[in-house]
Protein backbone atom coordinates (compact mmCIF):
# COMPACT_ATOMS: atom_id res chain seq x y z
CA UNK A 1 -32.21 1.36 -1.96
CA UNK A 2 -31.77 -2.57 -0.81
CA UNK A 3 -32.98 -3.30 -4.14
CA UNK A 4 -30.17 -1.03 -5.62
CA UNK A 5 -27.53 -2.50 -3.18
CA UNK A 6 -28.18 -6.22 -4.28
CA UNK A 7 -28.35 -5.54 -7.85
CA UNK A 8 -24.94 -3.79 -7.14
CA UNK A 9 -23.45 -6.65 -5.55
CA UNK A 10 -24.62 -8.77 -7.99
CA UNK A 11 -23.00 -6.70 -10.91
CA UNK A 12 -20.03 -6.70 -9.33
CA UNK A 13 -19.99 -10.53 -9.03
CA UNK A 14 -20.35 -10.44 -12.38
CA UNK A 15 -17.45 -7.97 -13.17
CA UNK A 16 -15.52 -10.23 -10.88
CA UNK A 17 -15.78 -13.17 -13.48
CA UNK A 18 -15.25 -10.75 -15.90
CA UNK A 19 -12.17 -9.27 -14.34
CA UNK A 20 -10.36 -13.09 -14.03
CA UNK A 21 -10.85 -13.36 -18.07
CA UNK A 22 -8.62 -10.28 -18.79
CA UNK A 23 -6.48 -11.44 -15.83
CA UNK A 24 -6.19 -14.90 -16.93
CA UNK A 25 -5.57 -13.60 -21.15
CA UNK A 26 -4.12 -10.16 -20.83
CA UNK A 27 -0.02 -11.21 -19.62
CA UNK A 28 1.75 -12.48 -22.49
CA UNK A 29 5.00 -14.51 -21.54
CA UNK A 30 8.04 -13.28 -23.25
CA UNK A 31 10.56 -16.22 -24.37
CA UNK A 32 13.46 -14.19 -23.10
CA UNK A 33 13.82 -10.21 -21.71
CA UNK A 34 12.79 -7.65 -23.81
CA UNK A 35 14.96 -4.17 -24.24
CA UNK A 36 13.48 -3.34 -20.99
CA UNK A 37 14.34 -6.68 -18.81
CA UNK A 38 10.74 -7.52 -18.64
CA UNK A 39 9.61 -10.86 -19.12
CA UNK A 40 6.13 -10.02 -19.82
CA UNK A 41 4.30 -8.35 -22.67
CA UNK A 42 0.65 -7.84 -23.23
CA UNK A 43 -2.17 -9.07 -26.02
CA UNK A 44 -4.47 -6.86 -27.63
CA UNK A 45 -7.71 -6.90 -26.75
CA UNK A 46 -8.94 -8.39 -29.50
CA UNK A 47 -7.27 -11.50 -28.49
CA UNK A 48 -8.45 -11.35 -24.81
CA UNK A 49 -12.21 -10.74 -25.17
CA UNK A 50 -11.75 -12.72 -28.80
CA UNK A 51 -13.82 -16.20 -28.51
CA UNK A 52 -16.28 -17.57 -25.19
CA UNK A 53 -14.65 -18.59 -21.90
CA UNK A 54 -12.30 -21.85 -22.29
CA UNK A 55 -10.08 -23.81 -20.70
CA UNK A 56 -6.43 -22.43 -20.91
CA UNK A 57 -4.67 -25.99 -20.97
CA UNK A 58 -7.53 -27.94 -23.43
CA UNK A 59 -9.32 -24.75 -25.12
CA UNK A 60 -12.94 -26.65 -23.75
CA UNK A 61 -15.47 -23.95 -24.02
CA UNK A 62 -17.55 -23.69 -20.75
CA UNK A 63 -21.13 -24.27 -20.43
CA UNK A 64 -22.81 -21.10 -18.85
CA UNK A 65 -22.90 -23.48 -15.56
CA UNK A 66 -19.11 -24.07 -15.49
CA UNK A 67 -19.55 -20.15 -15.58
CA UNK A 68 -21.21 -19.18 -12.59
CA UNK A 69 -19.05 -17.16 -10.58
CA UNK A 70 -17.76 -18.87 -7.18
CA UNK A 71 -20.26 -21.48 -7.41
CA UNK A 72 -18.71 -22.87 -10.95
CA UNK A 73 -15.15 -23.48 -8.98
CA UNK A 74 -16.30 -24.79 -6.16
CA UNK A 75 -18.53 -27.29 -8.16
CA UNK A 76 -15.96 -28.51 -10.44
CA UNK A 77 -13.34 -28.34 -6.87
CA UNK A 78 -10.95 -26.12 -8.85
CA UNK A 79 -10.18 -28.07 -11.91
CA UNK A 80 -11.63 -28.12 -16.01
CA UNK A 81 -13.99 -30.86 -16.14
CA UNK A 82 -12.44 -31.87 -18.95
CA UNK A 83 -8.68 -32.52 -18.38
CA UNK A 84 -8.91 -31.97 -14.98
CA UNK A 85 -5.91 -28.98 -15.44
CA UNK A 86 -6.12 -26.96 -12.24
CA UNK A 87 -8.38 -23.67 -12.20
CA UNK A 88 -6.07 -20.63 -10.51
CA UNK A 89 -7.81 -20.39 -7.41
CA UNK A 90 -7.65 -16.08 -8.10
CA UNK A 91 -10.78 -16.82 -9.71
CA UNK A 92 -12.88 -16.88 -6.63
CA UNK A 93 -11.01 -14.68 -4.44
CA UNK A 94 -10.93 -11.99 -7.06
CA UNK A 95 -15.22 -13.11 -8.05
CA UNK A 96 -15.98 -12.29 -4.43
CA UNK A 97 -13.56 -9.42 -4.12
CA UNK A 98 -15.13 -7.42 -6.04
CA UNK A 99 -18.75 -7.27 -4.48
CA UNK A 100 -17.21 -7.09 -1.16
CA UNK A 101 -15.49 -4.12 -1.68
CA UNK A 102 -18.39 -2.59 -3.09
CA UNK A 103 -20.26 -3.11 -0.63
CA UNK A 104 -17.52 -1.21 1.90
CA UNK A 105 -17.37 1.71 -0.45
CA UNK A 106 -21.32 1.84 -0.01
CA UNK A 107 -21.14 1.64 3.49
CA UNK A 108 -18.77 3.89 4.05
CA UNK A 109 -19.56 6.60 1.12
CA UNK A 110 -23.22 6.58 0.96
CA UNK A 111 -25.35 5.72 -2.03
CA UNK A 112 -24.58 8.71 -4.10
CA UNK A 113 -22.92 9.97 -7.42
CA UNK A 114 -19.97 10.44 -5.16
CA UNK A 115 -19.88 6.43 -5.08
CA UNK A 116 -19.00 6.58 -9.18
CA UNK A 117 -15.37 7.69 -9.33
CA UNK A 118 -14.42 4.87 -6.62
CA UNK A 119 -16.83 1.93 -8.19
CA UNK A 120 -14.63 2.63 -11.41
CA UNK A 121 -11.53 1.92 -9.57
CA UNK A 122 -12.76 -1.28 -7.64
CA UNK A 123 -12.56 -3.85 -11.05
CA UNK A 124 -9.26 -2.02 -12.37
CA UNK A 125 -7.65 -2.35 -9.27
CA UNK A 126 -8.49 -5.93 -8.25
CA UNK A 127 -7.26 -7.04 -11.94
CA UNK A 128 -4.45 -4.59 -11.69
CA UNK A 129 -3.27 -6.40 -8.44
CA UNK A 130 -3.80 -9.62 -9.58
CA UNK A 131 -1.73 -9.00 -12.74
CA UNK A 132 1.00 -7.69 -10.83
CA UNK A 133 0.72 -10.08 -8.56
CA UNK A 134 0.97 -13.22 -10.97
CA UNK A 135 3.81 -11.07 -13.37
CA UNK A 136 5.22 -8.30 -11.65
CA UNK A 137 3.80 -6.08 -14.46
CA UNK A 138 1.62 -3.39 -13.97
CA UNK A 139 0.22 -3.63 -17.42
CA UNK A 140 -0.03 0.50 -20.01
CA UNK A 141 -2.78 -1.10 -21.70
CA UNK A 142 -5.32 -1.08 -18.57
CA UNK A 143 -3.85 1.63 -16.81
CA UNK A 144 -3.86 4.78 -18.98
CA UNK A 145 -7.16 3.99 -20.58
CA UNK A 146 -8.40 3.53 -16.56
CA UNK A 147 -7.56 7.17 -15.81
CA UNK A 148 -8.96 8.68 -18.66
CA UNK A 149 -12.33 7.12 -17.51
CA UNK A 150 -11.87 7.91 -14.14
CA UNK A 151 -11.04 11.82 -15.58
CA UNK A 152 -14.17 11.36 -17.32
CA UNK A 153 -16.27 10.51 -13.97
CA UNK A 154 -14.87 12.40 -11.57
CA UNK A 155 -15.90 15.61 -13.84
CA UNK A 156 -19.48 14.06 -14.15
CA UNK A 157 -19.24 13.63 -10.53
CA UNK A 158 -17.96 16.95 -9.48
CA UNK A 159 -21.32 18.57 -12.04
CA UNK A 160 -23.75 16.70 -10.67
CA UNK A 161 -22.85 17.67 -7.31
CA UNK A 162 -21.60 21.45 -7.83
CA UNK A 163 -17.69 20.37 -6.32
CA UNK A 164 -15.65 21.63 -8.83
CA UNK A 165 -13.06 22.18 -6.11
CA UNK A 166 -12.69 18.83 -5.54
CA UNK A 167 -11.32 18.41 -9.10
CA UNK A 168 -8.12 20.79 -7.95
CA UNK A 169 -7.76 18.63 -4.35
CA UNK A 170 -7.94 15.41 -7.04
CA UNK A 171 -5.00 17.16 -8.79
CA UNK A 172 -2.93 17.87 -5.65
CA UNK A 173 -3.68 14.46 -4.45
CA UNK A 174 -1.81 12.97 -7.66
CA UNK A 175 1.04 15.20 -7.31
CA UNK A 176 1.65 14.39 -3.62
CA UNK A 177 0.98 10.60 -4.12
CA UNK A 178 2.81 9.99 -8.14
CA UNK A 179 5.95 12.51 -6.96
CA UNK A 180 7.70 10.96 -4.48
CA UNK A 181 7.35 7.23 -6.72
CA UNK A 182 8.28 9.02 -9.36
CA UNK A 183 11.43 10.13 -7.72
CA UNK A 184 12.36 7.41 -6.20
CA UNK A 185 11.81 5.48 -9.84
CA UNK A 186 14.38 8.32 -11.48
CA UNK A 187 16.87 7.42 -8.28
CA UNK A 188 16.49 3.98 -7.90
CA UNK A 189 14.96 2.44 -10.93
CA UNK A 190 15.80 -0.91 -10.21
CA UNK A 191 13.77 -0.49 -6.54
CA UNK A 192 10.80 0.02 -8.65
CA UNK A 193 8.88 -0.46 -12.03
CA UNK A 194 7.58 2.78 -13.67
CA UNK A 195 4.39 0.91 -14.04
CA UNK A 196 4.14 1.40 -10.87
CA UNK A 197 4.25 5.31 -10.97
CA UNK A 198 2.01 5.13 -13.61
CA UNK A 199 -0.71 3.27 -11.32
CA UNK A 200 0.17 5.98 -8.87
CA UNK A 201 -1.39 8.30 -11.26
CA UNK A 202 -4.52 6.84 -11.14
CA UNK A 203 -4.36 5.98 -7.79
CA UNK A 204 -3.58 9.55 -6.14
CA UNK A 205 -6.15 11.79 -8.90
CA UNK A 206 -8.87 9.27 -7.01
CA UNK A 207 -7.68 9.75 -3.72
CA UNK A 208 -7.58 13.33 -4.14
CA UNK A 209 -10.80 13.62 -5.20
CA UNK A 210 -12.28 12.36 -2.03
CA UNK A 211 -10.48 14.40 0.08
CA UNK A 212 -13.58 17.15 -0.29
CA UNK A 213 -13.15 21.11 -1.20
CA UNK A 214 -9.60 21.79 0.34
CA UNK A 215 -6.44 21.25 -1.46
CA UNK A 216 -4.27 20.69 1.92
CA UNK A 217 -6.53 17.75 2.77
CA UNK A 218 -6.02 15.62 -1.03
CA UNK A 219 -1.77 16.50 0.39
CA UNK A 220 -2.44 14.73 3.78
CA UNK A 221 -4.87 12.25 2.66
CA UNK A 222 -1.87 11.09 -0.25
CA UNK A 223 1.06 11.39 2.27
CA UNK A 224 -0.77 8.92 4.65
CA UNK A 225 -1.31 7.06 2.02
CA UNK A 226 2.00 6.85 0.84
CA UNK A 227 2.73 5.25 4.32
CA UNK A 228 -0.09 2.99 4.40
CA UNK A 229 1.09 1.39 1.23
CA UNK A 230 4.91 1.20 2.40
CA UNK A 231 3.04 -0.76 5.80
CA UNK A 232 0.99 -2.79 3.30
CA UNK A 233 3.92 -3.43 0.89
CA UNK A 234 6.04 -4.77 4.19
CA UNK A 235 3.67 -7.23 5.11
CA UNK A 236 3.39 -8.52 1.52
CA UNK A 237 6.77 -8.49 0.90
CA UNK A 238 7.50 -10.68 4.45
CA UNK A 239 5.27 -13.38 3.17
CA UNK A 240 6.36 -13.00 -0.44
CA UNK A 241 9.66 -14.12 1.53
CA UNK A 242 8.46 -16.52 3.30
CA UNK A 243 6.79 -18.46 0.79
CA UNK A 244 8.83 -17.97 -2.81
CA UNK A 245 12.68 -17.41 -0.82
CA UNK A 246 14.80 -14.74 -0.22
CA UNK A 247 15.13 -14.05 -3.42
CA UNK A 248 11.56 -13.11 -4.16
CA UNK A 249 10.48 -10.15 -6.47
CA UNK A 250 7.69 -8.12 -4.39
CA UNK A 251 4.94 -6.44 -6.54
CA UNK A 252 4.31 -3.02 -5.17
CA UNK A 253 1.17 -2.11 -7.25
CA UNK A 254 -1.01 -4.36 -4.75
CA UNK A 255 -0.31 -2.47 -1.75
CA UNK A 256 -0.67 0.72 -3.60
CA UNK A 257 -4.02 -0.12 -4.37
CA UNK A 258 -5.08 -1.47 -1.03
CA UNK A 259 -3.82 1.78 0.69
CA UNK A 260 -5.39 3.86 -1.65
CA UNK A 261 -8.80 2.27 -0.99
CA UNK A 262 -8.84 1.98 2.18
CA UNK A 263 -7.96 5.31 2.82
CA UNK A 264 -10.80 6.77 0.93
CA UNK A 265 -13.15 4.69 2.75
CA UNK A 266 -11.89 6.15 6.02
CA UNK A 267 -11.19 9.66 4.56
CA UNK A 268 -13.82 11.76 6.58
CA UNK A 269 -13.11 10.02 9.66
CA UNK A 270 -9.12 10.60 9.30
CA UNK A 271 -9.63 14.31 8.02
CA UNK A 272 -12.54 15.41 10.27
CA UNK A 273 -9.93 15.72 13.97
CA UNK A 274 -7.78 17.36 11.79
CA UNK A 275 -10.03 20.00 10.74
CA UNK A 276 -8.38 19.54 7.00
């Protein structure tokens, strides 16, 4: 199982890198709003996987040792050994994110088939929140094609272990955790992007899922959620304020995400008093 667990983290490390390429190519600046107000569009994925790594600023294609992930930016001290542009320094943070987490879910979860459904949503919600983060766009073209995988898995999950009940708590967990957003989108849609409810989507059907067997559990696992996030999204917002001025646009998607995973890794300890 160590053996397993390293090869894991090491993966992941590599997803990381991966993850910072469609982070990096995947926003496409607008030159003004778009019938929506949005200032940012997104390429096809032919154009963001199109061609090797390069430099954004000079288009110098890296050797596979300006590739290695951390090590690469902290050898070249965060800028293109070429024109010396500055390397966004998301690249290691998100690089070392990823196995890190990983390694929590592990922990936490067990090495199982139960692990699969949240290992899915590790690398779509670390680019997801960096995205967002960067453009205040929670972008379609990641986020529907991300639940219909993690649709996909959760079934395979819920076979191989004989839950199919967990597949209705999954279901009640998106309701409880999407409605409310979506609500508040329809009453106040200039509080928050619909992006945002569409992440939700994703967000609560994995939740839900690892709230076990009973449907009243994937409800209180989603509402505490819901309030984790807001507690998240306060935090983020103070500093957002603190640092870009009181005018500052706050991404919700990022707290979203954290809440969501770190509620699933302490879902059996939060249901278990409750006897939900």
């Amino acid at each position: 199982m160590i053996v397993c667990i390293v090869f894991g983290a090491l993966l992941f490390l590599a997803l990381g890198s991966f993850c910072c390429v469609i982070i990096d190519r995947l926003p496409l600046p607008l030159d003004e709003p778009n019938d929506y107000g949005e200032l940012w569009d997104t390429r096809s994925w032919s154009q963001v996987f199109g061609g090797n790594s390069r430099c954004s600023d000079c288009g110098h294609s890296l050797r596979f040792y300006e590739n290695i992930p951390v090590l690469s930016w902290l050898a070249l001290r965060g800028r293109c050994r070429t024109c010396g542009s500055r390397i966004p320094a998301f690249h290691p943070v998100v690089e070392l994110l990823c196995p890190v987490v990983f390694l929590l879910c592990v922990w936490a979860l067990g090495w199982s088939w139960q692990l699969l459904p949240v290992l899915w949503l590790i690398p779509v919600g670390v680019t997801i929140s960096a995205i967002d983060l960067r453009t205040l766009m929670v972008p379609t073209r990641i986020v529907w094609p991300a639940f219909a995988v993690a649709l996909l898995l959760t079934v395979v999950t819920a076979a191989l272990l004989g839950e199919w009940r967990w597949l209705i708590t999954a279901a009640v967990g998106l309701a409880v955790f999407a409605g409310p957003l979506f609500l508040l989108w329809f009453a106040l849609p200039a509080g928050m992007g619909f992006g945002d409810v569409r992440l939700a989507v994703l967000l609560g059907w994995t939740l839900g899922f690892y709230a076990g067997q009973r449907p009243i559990a994937g409800a209180f696992l989603a509402v505490l959620c819901l309030g984790a996030s807001a507690m998240i999204g306060i935090v983020v917002g103070v500093v957002a304020l603190g640092a870009r001025g009181r005018k500052a646009k706050v991404p919700f998607g990022p707290a979203l995400f954290a809440g969501t995973l770190l509620c699933i890794l302490l879902a059996q300890p939060i249901l278990q008093p409750f006897g939900v």
